[in-house]
PDB file of N, CA and C in Angstrom:
ATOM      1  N   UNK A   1     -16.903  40.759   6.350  1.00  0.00           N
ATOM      2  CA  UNK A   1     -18.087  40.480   7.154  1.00  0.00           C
ATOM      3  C   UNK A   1     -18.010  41.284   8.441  1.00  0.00           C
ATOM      4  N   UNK A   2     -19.139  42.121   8.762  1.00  0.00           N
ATOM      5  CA  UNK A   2     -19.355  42.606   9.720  1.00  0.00           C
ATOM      6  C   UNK A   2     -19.331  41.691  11.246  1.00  0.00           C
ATOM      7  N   UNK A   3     -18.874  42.317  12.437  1.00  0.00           N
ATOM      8  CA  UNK A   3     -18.924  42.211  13.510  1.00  0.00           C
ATOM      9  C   UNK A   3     -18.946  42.885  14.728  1.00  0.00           C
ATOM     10  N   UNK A   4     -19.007  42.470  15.588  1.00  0.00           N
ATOM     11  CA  UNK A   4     -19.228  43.189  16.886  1.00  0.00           C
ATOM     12  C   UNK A   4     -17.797  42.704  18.247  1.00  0.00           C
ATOM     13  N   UNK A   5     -17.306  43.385  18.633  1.00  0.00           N
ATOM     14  CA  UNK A   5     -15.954  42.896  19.543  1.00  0.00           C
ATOM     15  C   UNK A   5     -16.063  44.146  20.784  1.00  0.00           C
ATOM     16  N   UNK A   6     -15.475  43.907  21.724  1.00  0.00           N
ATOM     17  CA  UNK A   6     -15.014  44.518  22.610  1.00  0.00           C
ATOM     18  C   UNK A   6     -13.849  43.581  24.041  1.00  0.00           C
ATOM     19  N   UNK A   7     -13.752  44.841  24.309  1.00  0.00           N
ATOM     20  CA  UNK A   7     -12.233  44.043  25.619  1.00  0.00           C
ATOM     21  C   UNK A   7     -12.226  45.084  26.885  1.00  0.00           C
ATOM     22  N   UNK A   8     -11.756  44.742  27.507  1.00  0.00           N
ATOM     23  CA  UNK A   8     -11.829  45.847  28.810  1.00  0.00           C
ATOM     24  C   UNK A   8     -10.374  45.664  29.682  1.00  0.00           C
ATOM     25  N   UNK A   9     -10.050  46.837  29.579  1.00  0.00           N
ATOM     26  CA  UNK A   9      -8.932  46.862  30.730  1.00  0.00           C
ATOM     27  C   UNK A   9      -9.196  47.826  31.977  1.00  0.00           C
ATOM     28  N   UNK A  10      -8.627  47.475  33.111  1.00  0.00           N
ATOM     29  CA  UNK A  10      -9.017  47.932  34.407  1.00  0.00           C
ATOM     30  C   UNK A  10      -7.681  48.895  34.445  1.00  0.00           C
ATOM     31  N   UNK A  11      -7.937  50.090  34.679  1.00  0.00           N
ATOM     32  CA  UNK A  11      -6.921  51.079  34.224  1.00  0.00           C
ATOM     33  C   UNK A  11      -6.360  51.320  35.698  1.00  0.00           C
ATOM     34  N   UNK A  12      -6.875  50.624  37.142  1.00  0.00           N
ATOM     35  CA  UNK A  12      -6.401  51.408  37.713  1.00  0.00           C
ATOM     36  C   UNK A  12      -5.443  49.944  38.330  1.00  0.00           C
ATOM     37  N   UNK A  13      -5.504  48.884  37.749  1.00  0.00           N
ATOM     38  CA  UNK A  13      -4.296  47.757  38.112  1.00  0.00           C
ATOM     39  C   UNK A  13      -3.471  47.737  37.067  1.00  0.00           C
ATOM     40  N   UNK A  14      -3.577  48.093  35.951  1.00  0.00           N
ATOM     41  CA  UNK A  14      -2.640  47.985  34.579  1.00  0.00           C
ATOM     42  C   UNK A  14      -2.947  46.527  34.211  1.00  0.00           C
ATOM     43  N   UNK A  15      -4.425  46.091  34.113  1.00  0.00           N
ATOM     44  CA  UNK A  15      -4.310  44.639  33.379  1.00  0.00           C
ATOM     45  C   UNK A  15      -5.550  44.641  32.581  1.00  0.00           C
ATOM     46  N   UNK A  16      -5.722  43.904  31.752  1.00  0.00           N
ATOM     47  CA  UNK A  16      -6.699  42.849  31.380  1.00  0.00           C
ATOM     48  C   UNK A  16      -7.684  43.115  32.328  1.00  0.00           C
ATOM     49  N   UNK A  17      -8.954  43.215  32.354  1.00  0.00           N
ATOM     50  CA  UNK A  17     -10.227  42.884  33.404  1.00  0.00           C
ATOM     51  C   UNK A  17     -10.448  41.373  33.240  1.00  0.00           C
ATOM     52  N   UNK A  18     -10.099  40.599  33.559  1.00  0.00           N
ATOM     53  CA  UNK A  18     -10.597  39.139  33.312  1.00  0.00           C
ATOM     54  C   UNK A  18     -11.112  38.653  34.348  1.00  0.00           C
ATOM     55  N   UNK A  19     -12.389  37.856  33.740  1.00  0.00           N
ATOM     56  CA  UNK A  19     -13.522  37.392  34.571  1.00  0.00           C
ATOM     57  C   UNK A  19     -14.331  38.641  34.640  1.00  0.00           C
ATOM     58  N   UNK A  20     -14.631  39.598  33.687  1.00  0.00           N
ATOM     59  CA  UNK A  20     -15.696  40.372  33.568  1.00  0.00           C
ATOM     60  C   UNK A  20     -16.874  40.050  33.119  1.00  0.00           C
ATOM     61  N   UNK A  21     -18.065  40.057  33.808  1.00  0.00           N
ATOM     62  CA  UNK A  21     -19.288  39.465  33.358  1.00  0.00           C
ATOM     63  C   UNK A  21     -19.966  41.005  32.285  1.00  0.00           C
ATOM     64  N   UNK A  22     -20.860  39.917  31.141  1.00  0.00           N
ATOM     65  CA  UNK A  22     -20.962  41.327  29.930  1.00  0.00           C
ATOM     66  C   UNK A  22     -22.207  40.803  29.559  1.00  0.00           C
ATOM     67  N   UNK A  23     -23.504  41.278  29.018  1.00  0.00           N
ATOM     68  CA  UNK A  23     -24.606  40.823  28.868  1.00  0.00           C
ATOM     69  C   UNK A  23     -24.892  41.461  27.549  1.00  0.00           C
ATOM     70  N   UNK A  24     -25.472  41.299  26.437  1.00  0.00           N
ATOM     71  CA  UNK A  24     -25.272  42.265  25.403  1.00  0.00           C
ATOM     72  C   UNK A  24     -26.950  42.003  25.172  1.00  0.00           C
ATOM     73  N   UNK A  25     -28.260  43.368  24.749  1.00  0.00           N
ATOM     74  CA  UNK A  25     -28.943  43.256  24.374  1.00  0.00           C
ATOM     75  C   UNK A  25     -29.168  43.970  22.698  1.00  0.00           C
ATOM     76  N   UNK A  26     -30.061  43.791  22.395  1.00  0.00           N
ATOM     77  CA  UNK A  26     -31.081  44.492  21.514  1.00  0.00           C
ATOM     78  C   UNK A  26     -32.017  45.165  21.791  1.00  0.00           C
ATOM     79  N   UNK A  27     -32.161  46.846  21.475  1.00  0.00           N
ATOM     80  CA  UNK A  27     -32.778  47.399  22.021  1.00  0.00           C
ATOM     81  C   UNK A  27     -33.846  47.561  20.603  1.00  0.00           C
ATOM     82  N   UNK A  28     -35.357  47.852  21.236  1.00  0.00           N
ATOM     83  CA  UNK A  28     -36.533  48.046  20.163  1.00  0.00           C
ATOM     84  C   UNK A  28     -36.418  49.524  19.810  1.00  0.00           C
ATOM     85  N   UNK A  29     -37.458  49.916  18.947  1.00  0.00           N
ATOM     86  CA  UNK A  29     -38.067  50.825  18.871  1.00  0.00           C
ATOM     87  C   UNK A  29     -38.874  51.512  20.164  1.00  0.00           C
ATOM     88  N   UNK A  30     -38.990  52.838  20.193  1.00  0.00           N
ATOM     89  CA  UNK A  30     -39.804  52.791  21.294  1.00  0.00           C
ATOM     90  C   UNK A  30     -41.005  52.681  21.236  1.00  0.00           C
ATOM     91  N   UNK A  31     -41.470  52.056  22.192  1.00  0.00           N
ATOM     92  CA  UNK A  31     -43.029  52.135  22.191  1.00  0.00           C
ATOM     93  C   UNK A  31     -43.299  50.751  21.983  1.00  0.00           C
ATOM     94  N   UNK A  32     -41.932  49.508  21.709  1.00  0.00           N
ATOM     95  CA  UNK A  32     -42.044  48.286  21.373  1.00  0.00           C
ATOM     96  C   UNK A  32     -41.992  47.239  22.417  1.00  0.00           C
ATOM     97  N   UNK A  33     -41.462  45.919  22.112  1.00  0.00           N
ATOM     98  CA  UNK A  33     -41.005  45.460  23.495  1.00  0.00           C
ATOM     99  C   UNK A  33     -39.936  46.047  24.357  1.00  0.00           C
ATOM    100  N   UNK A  34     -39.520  45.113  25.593  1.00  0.00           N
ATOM    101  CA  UNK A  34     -38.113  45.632  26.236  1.00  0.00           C
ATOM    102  C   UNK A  34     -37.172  45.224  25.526  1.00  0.00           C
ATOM    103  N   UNK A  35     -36.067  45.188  26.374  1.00  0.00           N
ATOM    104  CA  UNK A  35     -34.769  44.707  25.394  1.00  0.00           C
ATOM    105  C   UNK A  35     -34.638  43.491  25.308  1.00  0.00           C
ATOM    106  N   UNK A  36     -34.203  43.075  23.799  1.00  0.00           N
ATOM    107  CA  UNK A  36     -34.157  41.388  23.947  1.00  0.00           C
ATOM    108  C   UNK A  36     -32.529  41.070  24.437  1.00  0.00           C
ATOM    109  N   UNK A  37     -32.404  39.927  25.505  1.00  0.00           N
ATOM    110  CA  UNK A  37     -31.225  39.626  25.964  1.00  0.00           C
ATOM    111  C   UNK A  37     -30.555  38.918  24.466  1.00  0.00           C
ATOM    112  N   UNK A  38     -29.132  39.230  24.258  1.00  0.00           N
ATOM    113  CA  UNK A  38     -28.897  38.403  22.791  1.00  0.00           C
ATOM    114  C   UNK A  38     -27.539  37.189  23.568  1.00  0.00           C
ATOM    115  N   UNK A  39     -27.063  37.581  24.875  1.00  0.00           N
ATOM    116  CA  UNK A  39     -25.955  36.906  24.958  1.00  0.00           C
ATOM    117  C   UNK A  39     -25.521  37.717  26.605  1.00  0.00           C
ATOM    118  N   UNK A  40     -24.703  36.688  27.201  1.00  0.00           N
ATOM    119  CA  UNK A  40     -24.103  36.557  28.599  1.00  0.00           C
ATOM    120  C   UNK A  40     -22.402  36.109  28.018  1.00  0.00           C
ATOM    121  N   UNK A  41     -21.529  36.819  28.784  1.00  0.00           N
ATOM    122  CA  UNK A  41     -20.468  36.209  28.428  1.00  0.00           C
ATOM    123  C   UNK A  41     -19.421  36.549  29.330  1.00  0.00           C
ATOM    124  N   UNK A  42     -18.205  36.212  29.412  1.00  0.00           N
ATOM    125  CA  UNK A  42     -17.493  36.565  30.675  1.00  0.00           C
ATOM    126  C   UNK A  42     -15.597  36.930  29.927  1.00  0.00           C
ATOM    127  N   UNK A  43     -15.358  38.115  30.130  1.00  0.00           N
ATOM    128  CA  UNK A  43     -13.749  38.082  29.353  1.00  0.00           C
ATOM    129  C   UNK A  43     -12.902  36.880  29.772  1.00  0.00           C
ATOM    130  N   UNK A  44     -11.739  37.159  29.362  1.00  0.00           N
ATOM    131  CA  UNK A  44     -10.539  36.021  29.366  1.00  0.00           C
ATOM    132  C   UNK A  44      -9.576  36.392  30.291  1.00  0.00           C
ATOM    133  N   UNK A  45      -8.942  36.126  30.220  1.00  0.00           N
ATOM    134  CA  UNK A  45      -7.622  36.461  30.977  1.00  0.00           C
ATOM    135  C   UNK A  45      -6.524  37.832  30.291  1.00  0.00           C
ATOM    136  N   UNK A  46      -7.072  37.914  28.525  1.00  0.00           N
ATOM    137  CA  UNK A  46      -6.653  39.032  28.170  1.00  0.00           C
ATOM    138  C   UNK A  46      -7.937  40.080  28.338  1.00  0.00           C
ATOM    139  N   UNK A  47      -9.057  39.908  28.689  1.00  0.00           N
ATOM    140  CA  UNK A  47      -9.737  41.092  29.246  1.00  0.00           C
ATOM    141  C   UNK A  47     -10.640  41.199  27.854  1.00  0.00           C
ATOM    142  N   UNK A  48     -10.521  40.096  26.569  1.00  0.00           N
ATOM    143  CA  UNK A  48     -11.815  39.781  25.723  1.00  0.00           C
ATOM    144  C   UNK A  48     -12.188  38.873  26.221  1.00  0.00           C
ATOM    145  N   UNK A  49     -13.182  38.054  25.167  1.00  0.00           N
ATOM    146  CA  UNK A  49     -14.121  37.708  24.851  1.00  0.00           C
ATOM    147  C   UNK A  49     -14.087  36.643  23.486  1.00  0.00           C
ATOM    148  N   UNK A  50     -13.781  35.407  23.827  1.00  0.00           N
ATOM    149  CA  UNK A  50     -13.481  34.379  23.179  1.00  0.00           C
ATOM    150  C   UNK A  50     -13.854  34.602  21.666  1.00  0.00           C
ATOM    151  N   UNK A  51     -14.948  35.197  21.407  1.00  0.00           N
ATOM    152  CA  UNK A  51     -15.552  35.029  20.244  1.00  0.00           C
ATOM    153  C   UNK A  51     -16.368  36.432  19.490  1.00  0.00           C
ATOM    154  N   UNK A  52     -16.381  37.006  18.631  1.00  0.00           N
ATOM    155  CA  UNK A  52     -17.021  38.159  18.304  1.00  0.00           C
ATOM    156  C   UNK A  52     -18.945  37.774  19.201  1.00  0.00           C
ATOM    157  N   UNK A  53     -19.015  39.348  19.607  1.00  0.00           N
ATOM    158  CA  UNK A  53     -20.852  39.055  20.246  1.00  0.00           C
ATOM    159  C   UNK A  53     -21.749  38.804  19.469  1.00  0.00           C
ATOM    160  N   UNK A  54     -21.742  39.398  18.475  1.00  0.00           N
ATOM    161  CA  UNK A  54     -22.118  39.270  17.202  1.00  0.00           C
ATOM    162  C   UNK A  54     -21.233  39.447  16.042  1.00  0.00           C
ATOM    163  N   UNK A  55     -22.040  38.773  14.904  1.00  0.00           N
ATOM    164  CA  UNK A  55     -21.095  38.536  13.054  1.00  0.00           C
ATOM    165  C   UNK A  55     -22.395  37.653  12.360  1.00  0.00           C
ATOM    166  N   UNK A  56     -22.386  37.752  11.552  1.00  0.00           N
ATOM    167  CA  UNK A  56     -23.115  36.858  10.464  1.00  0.00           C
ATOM    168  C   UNK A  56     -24.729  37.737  10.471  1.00  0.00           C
ATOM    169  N   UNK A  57     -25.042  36.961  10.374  1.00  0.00           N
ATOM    170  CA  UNK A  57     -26.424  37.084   9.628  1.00  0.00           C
ATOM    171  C   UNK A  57     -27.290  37.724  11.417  1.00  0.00           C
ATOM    172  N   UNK A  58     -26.368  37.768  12.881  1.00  0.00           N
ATOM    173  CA  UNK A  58     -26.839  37.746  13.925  1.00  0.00           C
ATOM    174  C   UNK A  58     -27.568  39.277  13.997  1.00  0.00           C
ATOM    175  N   UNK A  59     -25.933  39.982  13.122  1.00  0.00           N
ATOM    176  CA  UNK A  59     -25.414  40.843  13.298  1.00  0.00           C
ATOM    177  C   UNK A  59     -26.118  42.144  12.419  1.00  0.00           C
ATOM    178  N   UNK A  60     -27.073  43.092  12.823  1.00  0.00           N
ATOM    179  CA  UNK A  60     -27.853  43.391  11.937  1.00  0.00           C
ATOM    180  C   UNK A  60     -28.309  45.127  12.733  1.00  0.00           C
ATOM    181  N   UNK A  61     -28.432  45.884  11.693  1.00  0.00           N
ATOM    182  CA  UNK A  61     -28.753  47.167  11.986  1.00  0.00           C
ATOM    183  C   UNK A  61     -29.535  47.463  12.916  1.00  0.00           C
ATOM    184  N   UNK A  62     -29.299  48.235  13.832  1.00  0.00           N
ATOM    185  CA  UNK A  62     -30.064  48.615  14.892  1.00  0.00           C
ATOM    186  C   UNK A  62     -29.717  49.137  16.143  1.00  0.00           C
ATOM    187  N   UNK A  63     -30.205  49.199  17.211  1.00  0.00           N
ATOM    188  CA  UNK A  63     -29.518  50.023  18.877  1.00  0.00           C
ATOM    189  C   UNK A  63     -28.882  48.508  19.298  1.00  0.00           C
ATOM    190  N   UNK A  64     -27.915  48.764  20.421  1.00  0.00           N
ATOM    191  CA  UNK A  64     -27.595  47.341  21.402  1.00  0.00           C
ATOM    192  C   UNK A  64     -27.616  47.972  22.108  1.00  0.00           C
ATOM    193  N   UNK A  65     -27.312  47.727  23.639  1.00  0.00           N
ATOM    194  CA  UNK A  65     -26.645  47.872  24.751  1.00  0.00           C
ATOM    195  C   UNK A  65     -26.222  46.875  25.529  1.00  0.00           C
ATOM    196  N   UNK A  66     -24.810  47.499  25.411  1.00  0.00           N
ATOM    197  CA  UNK A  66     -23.589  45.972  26.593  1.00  0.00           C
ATOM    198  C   UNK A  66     -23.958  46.631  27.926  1.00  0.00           C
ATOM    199  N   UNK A  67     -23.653  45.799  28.604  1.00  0.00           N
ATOM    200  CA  UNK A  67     -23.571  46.227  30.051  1.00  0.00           C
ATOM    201  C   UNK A  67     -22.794  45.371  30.720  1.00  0.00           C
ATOM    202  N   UNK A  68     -21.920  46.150  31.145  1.00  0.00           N
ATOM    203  CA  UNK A  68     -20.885  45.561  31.642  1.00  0.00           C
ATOM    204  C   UNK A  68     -20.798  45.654  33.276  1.00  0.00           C
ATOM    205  N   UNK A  69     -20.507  44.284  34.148  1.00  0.00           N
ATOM    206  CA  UNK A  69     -20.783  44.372  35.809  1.00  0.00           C
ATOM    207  C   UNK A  69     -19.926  44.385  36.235  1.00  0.00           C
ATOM    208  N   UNK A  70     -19.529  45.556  36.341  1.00  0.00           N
ATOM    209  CA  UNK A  70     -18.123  46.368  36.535  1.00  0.00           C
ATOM    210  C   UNK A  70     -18.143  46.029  38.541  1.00  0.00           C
ATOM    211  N   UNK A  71     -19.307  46.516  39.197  1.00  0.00           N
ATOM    212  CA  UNK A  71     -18.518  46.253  40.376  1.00  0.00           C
ATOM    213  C   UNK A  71     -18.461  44.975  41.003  1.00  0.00           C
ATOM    214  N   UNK A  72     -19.407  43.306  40.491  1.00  0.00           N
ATOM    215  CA  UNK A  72     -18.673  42.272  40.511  1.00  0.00           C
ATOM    216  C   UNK A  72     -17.637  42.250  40.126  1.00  0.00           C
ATOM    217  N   UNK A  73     -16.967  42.789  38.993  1.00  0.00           N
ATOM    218  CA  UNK A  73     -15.718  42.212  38.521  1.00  0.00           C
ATOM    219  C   UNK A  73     -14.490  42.918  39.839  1.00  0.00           C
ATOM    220  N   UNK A  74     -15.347  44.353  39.961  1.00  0.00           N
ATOM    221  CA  UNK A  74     -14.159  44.867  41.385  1.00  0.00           C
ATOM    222  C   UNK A  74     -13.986  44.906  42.207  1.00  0.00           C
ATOM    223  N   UNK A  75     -14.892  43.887  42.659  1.00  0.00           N
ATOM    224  CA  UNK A  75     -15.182  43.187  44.041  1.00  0.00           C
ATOM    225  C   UNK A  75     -14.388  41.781  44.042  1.00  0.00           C
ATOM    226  N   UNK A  76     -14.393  40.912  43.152  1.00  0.00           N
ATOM    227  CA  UNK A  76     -13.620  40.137  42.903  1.00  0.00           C
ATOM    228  C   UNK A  76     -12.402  40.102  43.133  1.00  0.00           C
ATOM    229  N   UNK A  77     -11.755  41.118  42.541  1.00  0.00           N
ATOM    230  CA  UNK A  77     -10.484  41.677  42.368  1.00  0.00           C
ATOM    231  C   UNK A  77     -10.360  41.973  43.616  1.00  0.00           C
ATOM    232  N   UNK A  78     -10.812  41.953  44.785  1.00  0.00           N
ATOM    233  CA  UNK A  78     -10.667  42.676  46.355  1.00  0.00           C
ATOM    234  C   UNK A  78     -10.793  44.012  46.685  1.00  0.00           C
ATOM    235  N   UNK A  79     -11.507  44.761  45.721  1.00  0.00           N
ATOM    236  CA  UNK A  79     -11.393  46.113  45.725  1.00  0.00           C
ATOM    237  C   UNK A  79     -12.954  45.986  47.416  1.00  0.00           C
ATOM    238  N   UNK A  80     -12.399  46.795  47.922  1.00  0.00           N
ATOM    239  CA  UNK A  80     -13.678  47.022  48.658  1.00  0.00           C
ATOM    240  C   UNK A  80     -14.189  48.238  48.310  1.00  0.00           C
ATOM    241  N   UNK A  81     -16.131  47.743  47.929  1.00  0.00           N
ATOM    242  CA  UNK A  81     -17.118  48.988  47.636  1.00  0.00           C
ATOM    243  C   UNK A  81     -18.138  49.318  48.707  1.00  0.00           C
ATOM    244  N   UNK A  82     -18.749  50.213  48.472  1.00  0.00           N
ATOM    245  CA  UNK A  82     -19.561  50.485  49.445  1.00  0.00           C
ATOM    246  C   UNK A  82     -20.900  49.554  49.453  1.00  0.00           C
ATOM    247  N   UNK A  83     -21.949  50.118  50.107  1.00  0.00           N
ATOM    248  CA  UNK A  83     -23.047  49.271  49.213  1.00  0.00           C
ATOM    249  C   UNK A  83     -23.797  49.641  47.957  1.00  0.00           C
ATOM    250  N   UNK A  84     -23.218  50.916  48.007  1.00  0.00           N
ATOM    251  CA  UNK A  84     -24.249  51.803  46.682  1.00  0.00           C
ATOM    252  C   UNK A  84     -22.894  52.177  46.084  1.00  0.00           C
ATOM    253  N   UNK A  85     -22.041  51.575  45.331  1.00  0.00           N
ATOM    254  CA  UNK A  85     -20.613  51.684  44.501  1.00  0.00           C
ATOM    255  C   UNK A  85     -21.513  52.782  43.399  1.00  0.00           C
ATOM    256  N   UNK A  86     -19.812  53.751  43.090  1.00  0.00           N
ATOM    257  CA  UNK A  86     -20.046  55.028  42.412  1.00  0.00           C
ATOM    258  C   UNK A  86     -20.688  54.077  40.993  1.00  0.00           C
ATOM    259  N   UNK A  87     -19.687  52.560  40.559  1.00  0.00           N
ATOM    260  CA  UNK A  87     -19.929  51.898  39.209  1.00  0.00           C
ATOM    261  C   UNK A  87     -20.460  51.073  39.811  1.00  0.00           C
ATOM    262  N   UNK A  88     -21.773  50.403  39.333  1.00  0.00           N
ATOM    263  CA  UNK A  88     -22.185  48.677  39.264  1.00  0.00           C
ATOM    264  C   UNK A  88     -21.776  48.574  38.441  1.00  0.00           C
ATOM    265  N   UNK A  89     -23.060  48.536  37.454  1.00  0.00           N
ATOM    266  CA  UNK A  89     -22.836  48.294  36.098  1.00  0.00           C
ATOM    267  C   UNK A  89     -22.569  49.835  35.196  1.00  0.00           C
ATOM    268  N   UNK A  90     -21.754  48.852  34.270  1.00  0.00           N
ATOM    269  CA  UNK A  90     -21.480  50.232  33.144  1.00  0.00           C
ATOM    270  C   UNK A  90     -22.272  49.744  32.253  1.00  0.00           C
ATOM    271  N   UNK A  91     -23.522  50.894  31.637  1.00  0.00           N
ATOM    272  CA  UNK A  91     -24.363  50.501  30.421  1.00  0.00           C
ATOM    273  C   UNK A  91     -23.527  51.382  28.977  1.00  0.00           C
ATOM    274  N   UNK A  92     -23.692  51.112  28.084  1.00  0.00           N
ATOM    275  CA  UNK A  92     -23.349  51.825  27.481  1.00  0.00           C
ATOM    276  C   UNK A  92     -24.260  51.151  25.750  1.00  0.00           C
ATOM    277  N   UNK A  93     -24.815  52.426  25.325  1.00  0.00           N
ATOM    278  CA  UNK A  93     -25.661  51.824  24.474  1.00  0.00           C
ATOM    279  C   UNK A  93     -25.247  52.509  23.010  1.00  0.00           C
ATOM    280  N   UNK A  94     -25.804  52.002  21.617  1.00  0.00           N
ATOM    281  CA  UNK A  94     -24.956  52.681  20.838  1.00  0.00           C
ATOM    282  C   UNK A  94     -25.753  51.672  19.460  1.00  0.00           C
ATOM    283  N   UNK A  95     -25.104  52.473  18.304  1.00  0.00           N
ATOM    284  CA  UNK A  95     -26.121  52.044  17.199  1.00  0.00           C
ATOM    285  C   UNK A  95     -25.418  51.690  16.269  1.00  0.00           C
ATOM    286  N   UNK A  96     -25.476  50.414  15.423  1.00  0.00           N
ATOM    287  CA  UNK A  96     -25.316  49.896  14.244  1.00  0.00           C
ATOM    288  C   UNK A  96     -26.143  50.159  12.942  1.00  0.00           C
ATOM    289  N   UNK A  97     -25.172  51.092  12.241  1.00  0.00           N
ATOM    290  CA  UNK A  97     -25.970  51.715  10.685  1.00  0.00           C
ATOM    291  C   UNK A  97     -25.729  50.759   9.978  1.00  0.00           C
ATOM    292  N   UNK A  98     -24.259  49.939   9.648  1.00  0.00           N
ATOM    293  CA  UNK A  98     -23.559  49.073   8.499  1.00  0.00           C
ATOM    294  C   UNK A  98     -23.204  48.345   9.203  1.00  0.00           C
ATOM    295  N   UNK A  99     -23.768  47.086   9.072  1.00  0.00           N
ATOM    296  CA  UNK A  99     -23.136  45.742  10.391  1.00  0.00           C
ATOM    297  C   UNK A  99     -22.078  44.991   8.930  1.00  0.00           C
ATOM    298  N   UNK A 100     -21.887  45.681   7.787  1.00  0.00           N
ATOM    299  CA  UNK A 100     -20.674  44.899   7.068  1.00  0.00           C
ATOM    300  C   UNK A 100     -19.266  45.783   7.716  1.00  0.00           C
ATOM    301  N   UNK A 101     -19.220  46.644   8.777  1.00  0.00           N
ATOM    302  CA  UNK A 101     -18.279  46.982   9.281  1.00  0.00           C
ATOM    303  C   UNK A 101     -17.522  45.927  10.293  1.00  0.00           C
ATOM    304  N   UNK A 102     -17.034  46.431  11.285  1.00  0.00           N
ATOM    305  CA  UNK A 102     -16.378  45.674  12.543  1.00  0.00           C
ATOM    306  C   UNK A 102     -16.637  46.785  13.434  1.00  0.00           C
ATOM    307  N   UNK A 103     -17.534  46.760  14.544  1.00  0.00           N
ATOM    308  CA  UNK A 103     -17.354  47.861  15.916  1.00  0.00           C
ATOM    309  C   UNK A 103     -17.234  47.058  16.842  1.00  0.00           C
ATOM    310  N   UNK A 104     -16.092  47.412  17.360  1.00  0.00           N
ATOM    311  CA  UNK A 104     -15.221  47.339  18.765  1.00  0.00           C
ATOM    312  C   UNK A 104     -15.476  47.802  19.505  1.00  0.00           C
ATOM    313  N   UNK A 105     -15.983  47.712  20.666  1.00  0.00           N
ATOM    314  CA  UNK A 105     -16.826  48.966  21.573  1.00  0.00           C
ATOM    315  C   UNK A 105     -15.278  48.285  23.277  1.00  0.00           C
ATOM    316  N   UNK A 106     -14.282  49.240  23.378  1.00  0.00           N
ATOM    317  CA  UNK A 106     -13.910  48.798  24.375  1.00  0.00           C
ATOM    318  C   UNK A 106     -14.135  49.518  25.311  1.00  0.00           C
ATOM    319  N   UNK A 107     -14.072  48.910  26.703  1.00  0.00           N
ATOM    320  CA  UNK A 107     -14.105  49.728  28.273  1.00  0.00           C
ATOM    321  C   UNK A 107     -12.478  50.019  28.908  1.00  0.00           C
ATOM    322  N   UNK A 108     -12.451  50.836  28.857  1.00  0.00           N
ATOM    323  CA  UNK A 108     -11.275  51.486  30.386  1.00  0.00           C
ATOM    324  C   UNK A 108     -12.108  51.621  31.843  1.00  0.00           C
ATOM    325  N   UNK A 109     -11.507  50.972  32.273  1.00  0.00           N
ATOM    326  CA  UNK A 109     -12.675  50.992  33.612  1.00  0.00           C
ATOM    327  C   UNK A 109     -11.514  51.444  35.312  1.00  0.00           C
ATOM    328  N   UNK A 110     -12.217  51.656  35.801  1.00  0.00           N
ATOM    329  CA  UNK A 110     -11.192  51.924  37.013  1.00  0.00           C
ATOM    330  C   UNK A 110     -12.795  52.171  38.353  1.00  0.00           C
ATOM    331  N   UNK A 111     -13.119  52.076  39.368  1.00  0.00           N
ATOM    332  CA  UNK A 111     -13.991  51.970  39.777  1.00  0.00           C
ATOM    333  C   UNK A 111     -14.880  53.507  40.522  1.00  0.00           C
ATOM    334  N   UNK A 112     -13.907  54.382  39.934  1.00  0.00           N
ATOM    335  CA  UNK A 112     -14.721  55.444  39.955  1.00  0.00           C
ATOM    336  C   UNK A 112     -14.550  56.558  38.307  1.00  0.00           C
ATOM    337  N   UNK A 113     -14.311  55.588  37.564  1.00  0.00           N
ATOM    338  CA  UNK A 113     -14.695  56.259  36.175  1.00  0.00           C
ATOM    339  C   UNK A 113     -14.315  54.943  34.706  1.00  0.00           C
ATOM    340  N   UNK A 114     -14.542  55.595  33.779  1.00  0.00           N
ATOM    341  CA  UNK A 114     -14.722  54.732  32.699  1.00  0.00           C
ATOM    342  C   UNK A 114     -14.280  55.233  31.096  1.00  0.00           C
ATOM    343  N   UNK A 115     -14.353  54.993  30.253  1.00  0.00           N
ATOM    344  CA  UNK A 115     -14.388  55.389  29.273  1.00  0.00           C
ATOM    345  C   UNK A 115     -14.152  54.203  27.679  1.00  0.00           C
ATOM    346  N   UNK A 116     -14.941  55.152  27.126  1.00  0.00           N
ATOM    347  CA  UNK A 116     -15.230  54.103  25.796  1.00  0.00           C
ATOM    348  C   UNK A 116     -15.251  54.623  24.751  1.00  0.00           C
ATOM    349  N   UNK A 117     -14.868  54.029  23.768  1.00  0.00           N
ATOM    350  CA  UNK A 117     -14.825  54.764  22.300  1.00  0.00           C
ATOM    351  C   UNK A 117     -14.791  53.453  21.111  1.00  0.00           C
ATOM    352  N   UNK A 118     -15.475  54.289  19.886  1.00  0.00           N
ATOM    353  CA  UNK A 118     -15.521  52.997  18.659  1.00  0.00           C
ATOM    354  C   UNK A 118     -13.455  52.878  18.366  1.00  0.00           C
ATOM    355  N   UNK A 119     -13.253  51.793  18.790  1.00  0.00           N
ATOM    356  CA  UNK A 119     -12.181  50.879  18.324  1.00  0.00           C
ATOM    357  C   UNK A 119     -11.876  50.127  16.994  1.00  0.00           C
ATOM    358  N   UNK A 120     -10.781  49.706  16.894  1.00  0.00           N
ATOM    359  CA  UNK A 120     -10.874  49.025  15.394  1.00  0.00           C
ATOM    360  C   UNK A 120     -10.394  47.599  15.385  1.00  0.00           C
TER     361      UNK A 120
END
């Protein structure tokens, strides 16, 4: 059964991002509605996410985009930002052909860069 996962580590403390706020939508066609919100969720202390974002029947061909609120989470952490931080949010959007797969979409984050790739 297909699913959807991701985790985030903050590359520039060597941990877990925990207490990262993550919003995951559904994006239309264009020319359709906006994006439908599908879920709000916040990592763990290992820097997931208690539960796959999607799986089952939720979980179904098409665009998403996570967005991840990268400079709450590094503000939290005591990082001091400016008022216009290089990261707020990290969007990152991306497409489901075969939701009987598993995509892992993780973040490396550090507050002046990022990076992401399909995971397993």
């Amino acid at each position: 059964m297909g699913r959807l996962t991701t985790h985030v580590l903050d590359t520039a403390r060597g941990l877990p991002a925990a207490g990262l706020a993550i919003e995951l939508y559904r994006l239309e066609k264009s020319g359709q509605a906006a994006p439908q919100r599908l879920l709000s969720t916040t990592t763990n202390n290992d820097g997931r996410c208690e539960a796959p974002l999607l799986e089952g029947d939720s979980f179904g061909r098409g665009r998403y985009r996570l967005i991840f609120k990268a400079g709450d989470y590094l503000r939290t952490c005591g990082m001091t930002l400016p008022e216009f931080p290089f990261l707020d949010d990290v969007v990152i959007d991306f497409g489901i052909d075969d939701p009987g797969q598993h995509f892992h979409v993780p973040l490396l984050l550090s507050a002046y860069g990022y990076s992401t790739y399909r995971g397993s």
